[in-house]
N, C-alpha and C. Protein backbone atom coordinates (compact mmCIF):
# COMPACT_ATOMS: atom_id res chain seq x y z
N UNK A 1 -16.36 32.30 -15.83
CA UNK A 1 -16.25 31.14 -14.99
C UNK A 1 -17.61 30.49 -14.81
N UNK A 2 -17.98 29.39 -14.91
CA UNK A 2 -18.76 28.71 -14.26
C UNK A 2 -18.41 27.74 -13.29
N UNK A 3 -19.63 27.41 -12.76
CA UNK A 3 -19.92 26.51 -11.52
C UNK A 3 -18.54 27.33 -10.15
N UNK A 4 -17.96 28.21 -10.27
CA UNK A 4 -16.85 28.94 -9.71
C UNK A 4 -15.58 28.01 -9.71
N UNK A 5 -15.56 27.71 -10.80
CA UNK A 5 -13.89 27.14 -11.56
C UNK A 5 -13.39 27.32 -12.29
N UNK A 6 -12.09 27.73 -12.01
CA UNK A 6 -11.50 28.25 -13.20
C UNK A 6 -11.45 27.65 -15.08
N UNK A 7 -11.46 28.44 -15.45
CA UNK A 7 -12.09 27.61 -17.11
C UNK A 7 -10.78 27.37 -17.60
N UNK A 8 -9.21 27.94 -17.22
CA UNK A 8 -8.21 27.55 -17.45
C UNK A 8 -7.29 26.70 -16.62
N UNK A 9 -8.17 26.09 -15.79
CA UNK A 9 -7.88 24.78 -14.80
C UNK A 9 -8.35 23.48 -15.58
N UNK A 10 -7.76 22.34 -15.89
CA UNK A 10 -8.03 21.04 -16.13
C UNK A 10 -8.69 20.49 -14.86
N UNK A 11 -9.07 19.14 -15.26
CA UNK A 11 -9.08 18.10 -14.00
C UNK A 11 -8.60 17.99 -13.18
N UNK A 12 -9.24 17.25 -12.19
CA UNK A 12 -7.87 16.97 -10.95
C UNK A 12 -7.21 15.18 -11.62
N UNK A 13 -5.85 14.90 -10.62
CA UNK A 13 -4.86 14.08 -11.31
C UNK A 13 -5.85 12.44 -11.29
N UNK A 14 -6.51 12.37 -10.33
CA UNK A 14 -7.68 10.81 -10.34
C UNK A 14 -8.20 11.46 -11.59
N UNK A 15 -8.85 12.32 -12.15
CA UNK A 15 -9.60 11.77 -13.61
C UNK A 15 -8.91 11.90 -14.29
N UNK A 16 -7.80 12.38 -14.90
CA UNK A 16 -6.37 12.42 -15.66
C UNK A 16 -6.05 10.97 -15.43
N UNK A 17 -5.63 10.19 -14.73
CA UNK A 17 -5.21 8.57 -14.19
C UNK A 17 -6.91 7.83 -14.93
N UNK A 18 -7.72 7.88 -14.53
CA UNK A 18 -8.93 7.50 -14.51
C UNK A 18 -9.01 7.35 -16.09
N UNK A 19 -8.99 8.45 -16.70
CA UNK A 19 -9.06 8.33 -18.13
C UNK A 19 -8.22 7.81 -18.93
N UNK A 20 -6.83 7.85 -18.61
CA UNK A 20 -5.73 6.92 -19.24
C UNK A 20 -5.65 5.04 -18.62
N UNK A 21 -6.90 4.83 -17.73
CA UNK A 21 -7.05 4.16 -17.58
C UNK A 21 -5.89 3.35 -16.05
N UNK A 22 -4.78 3.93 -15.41
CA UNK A 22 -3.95 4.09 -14.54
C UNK A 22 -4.35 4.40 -13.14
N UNK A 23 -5.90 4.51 -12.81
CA UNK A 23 -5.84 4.99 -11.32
C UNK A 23 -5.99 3.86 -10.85
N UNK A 24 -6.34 2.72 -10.87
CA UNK A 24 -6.42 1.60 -10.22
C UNK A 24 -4.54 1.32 -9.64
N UNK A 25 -4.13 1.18 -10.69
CA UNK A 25 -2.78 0.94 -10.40
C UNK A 25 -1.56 2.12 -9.38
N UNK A 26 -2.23 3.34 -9.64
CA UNK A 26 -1.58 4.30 -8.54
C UNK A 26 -2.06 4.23 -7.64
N UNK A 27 -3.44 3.87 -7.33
CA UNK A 27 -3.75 3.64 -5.96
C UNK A 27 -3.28 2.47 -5.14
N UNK A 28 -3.05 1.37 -5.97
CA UNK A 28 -2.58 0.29 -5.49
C UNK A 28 -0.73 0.42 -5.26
N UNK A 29 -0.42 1.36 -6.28
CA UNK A 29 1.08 1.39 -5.61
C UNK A 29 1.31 2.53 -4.30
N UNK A 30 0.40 3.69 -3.99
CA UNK A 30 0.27 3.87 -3.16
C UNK A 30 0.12 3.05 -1.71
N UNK A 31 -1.30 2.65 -1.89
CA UNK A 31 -1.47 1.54 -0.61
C UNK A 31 -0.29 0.82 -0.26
N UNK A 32 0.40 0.27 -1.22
CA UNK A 32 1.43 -0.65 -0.98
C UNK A 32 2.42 0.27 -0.50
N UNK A 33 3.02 1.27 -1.02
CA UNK A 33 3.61 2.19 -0.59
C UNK A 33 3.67 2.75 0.94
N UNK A 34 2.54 2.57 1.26
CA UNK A 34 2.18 2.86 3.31
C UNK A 34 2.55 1.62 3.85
N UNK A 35 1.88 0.10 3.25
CA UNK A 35 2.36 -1.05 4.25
C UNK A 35 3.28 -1.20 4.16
N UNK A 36 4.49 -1.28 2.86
CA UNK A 36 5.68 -1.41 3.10
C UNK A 36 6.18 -0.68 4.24
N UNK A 37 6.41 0.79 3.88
CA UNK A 37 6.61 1.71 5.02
C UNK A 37 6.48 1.03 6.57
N UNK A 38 4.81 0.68 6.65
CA UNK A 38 4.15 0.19 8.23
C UNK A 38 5.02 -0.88 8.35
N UNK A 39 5.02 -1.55 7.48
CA UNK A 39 6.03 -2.94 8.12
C UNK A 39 7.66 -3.00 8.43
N UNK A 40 8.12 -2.08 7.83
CA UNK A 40 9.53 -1.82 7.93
C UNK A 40 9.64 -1.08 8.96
N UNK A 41 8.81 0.16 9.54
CA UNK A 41 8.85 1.16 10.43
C UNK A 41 9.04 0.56 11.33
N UNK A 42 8.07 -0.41 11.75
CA UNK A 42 7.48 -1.47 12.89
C UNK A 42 8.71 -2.54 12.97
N UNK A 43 8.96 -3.43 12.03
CA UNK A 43 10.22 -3.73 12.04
C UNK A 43 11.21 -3.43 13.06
N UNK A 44 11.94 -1.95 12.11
CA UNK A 44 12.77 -1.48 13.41
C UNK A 44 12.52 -1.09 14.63
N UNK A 45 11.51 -0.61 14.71
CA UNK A 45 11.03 0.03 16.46
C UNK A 45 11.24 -1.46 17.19
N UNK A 46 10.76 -3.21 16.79
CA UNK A 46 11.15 -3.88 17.09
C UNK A 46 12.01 -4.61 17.10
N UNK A 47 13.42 -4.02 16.45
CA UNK A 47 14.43 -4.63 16.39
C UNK A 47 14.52 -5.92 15.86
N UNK A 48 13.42 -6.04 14.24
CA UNK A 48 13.43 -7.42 14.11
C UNK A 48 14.06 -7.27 12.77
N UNK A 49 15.05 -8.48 12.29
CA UNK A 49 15.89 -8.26 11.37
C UNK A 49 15.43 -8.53 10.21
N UNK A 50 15.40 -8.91 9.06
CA UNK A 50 14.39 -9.40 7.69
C UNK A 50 14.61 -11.03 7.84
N UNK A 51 16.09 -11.76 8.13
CA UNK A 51 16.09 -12.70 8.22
C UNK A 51 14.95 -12.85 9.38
N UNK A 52 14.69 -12.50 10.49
CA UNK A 52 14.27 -13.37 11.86
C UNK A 52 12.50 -13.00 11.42
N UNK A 53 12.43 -11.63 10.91
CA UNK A 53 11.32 -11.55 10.17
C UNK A 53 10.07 -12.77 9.48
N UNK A 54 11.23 -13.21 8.13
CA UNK A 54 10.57 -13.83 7.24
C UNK A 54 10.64 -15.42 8.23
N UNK A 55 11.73 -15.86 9.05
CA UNK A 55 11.17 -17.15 9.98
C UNK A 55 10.16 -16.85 10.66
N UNK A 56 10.03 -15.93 11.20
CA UNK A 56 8.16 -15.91 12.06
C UNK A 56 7.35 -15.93 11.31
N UNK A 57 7.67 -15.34 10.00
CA UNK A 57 6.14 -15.48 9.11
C UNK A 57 6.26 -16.70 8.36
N UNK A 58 7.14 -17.74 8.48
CA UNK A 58 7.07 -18.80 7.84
C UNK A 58 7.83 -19.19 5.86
N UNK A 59 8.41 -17.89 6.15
CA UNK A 59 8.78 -17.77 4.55
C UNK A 59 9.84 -17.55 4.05
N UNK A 60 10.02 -17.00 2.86
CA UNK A 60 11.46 -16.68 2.38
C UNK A 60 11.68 -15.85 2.44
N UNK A 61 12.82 -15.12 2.72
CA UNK A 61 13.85 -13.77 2.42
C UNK A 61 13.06 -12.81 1.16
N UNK A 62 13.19 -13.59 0.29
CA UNK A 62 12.90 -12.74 -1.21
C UNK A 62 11.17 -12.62 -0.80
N UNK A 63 10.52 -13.69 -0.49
CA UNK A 63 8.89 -13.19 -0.66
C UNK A 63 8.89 -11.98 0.78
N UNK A 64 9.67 -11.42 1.83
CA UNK A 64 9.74 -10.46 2.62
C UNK A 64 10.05 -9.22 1.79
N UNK A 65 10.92 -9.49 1.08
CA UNK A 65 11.69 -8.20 0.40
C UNK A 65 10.63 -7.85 -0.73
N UNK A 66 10.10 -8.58 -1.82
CA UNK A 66 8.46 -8.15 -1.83
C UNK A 66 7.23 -7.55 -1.23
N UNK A 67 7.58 -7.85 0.11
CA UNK A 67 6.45 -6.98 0.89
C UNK A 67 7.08 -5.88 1.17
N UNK A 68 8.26 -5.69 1.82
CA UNK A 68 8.56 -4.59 1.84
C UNK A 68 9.21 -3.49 1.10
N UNK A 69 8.97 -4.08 -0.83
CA UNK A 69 9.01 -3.23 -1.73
C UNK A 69 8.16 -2.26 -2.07
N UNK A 70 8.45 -1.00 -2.04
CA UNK A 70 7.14 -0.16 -2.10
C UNK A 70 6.89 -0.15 -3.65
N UNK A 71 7.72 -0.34 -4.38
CA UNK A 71 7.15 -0.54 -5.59
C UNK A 71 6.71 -1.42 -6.33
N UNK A 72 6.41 -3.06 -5.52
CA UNK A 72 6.03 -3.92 -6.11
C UNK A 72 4.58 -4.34 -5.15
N UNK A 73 3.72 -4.05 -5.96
CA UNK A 73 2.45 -4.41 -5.17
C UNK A 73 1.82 -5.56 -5.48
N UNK A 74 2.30 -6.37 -5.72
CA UNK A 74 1.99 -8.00 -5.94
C UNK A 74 2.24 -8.19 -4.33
N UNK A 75 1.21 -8.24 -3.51
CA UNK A 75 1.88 -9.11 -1.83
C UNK A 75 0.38 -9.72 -2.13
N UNK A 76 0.16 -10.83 -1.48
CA UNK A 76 -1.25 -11.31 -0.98
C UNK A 76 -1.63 -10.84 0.23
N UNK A 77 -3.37 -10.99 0.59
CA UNK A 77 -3.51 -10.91 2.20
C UNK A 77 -2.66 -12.14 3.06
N UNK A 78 -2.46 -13.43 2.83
CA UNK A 78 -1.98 -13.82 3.31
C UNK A 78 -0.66 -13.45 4.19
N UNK A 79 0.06 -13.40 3.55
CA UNK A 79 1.50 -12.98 3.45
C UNK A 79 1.54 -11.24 4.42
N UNK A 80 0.27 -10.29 4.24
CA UNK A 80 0.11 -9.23 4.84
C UNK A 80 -0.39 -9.73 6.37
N UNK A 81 -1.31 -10.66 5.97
CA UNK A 81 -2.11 -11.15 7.49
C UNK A 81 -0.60 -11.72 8.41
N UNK A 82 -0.05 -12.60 7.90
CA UNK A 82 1.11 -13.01 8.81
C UNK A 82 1.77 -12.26 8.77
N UNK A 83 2.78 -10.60 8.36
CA UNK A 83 3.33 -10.13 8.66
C UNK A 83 3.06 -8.87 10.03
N UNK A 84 1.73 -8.57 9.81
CA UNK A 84 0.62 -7.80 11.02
C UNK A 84 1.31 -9.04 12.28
N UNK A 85 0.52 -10.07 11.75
CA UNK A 85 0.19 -11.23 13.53
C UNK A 85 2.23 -10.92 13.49
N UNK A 86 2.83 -11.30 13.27
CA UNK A 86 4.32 -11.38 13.75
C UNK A 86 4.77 -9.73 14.48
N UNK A 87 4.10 -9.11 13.85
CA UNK A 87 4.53 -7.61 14.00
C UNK A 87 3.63 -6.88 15.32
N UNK A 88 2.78 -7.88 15.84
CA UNK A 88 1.47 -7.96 17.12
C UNK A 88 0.07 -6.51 16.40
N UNK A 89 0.08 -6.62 15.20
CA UNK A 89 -0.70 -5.84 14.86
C UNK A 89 -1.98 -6.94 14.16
N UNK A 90 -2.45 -6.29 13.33
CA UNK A 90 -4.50 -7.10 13.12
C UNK A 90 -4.03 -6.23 11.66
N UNK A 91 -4.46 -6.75 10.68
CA UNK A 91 -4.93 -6.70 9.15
C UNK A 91 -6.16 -5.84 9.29
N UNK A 92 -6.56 -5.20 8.69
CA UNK A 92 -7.63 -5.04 8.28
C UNK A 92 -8.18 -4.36 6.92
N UNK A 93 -8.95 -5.01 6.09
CA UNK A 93 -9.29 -4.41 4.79
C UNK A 93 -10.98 -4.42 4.66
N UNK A 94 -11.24 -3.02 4.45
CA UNK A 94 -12.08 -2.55 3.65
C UNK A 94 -12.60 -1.95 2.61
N UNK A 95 -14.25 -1.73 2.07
CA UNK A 95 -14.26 -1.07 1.16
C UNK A 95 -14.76 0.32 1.35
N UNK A 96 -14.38 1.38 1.12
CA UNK A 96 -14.65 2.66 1.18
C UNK A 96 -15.67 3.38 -0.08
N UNK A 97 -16.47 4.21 0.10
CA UNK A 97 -17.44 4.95 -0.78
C UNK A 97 -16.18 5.77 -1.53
N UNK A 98 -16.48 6.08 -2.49
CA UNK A 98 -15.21 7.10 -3.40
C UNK A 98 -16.31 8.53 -2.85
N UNK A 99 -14.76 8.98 -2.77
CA UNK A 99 -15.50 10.65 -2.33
C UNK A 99 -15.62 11.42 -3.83
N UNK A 100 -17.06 11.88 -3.57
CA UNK A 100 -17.05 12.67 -4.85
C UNK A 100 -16.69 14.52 -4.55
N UNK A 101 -16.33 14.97 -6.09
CA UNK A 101 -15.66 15.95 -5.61
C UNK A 101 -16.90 17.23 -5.72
């Protein structure tokens, strides 16, 4: 063994993704994967329907059902920023240091 790792252990799954060139995109269907979640969760705790939804945020049915697809991560901030303000929550995006391992 060196460095105390096993020599019949591979990578972990980010440099496996990383090298096939795919971690950008799992991370992003992740992320999207939680706001959908946050916005639908929130949703119901407020008893707000998708129709009465997408009228407070100013939009359509189908561009709602986009946000709250966890598998389609095409949403803008826009569209995130007005679903937070309708939902009485705040947006917020940053950039984070990558943790090294």
């Amino acid at each position: 063994m060196t460095n105390g790792r096993n020599p019949h252990l591979g990578g972990t799954l980010d440099e496996l993704l990383e090298e096939d060139g795919a971690l950008a995109d799992a991370h992003a269907i992740a992320v999207k994967r939680v706001l959908a979640w946050q916005v639908g969760q929130t949703m119901t705790d407020l008893r707000i329907t998708k129709s009465e939804m997408a009228r407070r945020m100013g939009t359509s049915r189908s561009a709602l059902a986009r946000l709250l697809d966890p598998e389609n991560p095409s949403v803008t901030l826009l569209t995130l920023d007005r679903a937070a303000t309708v939902l009485g929550k705040r947006l917020t995006v940053d950039f984070a240091d990558r943790k090294t391992a």
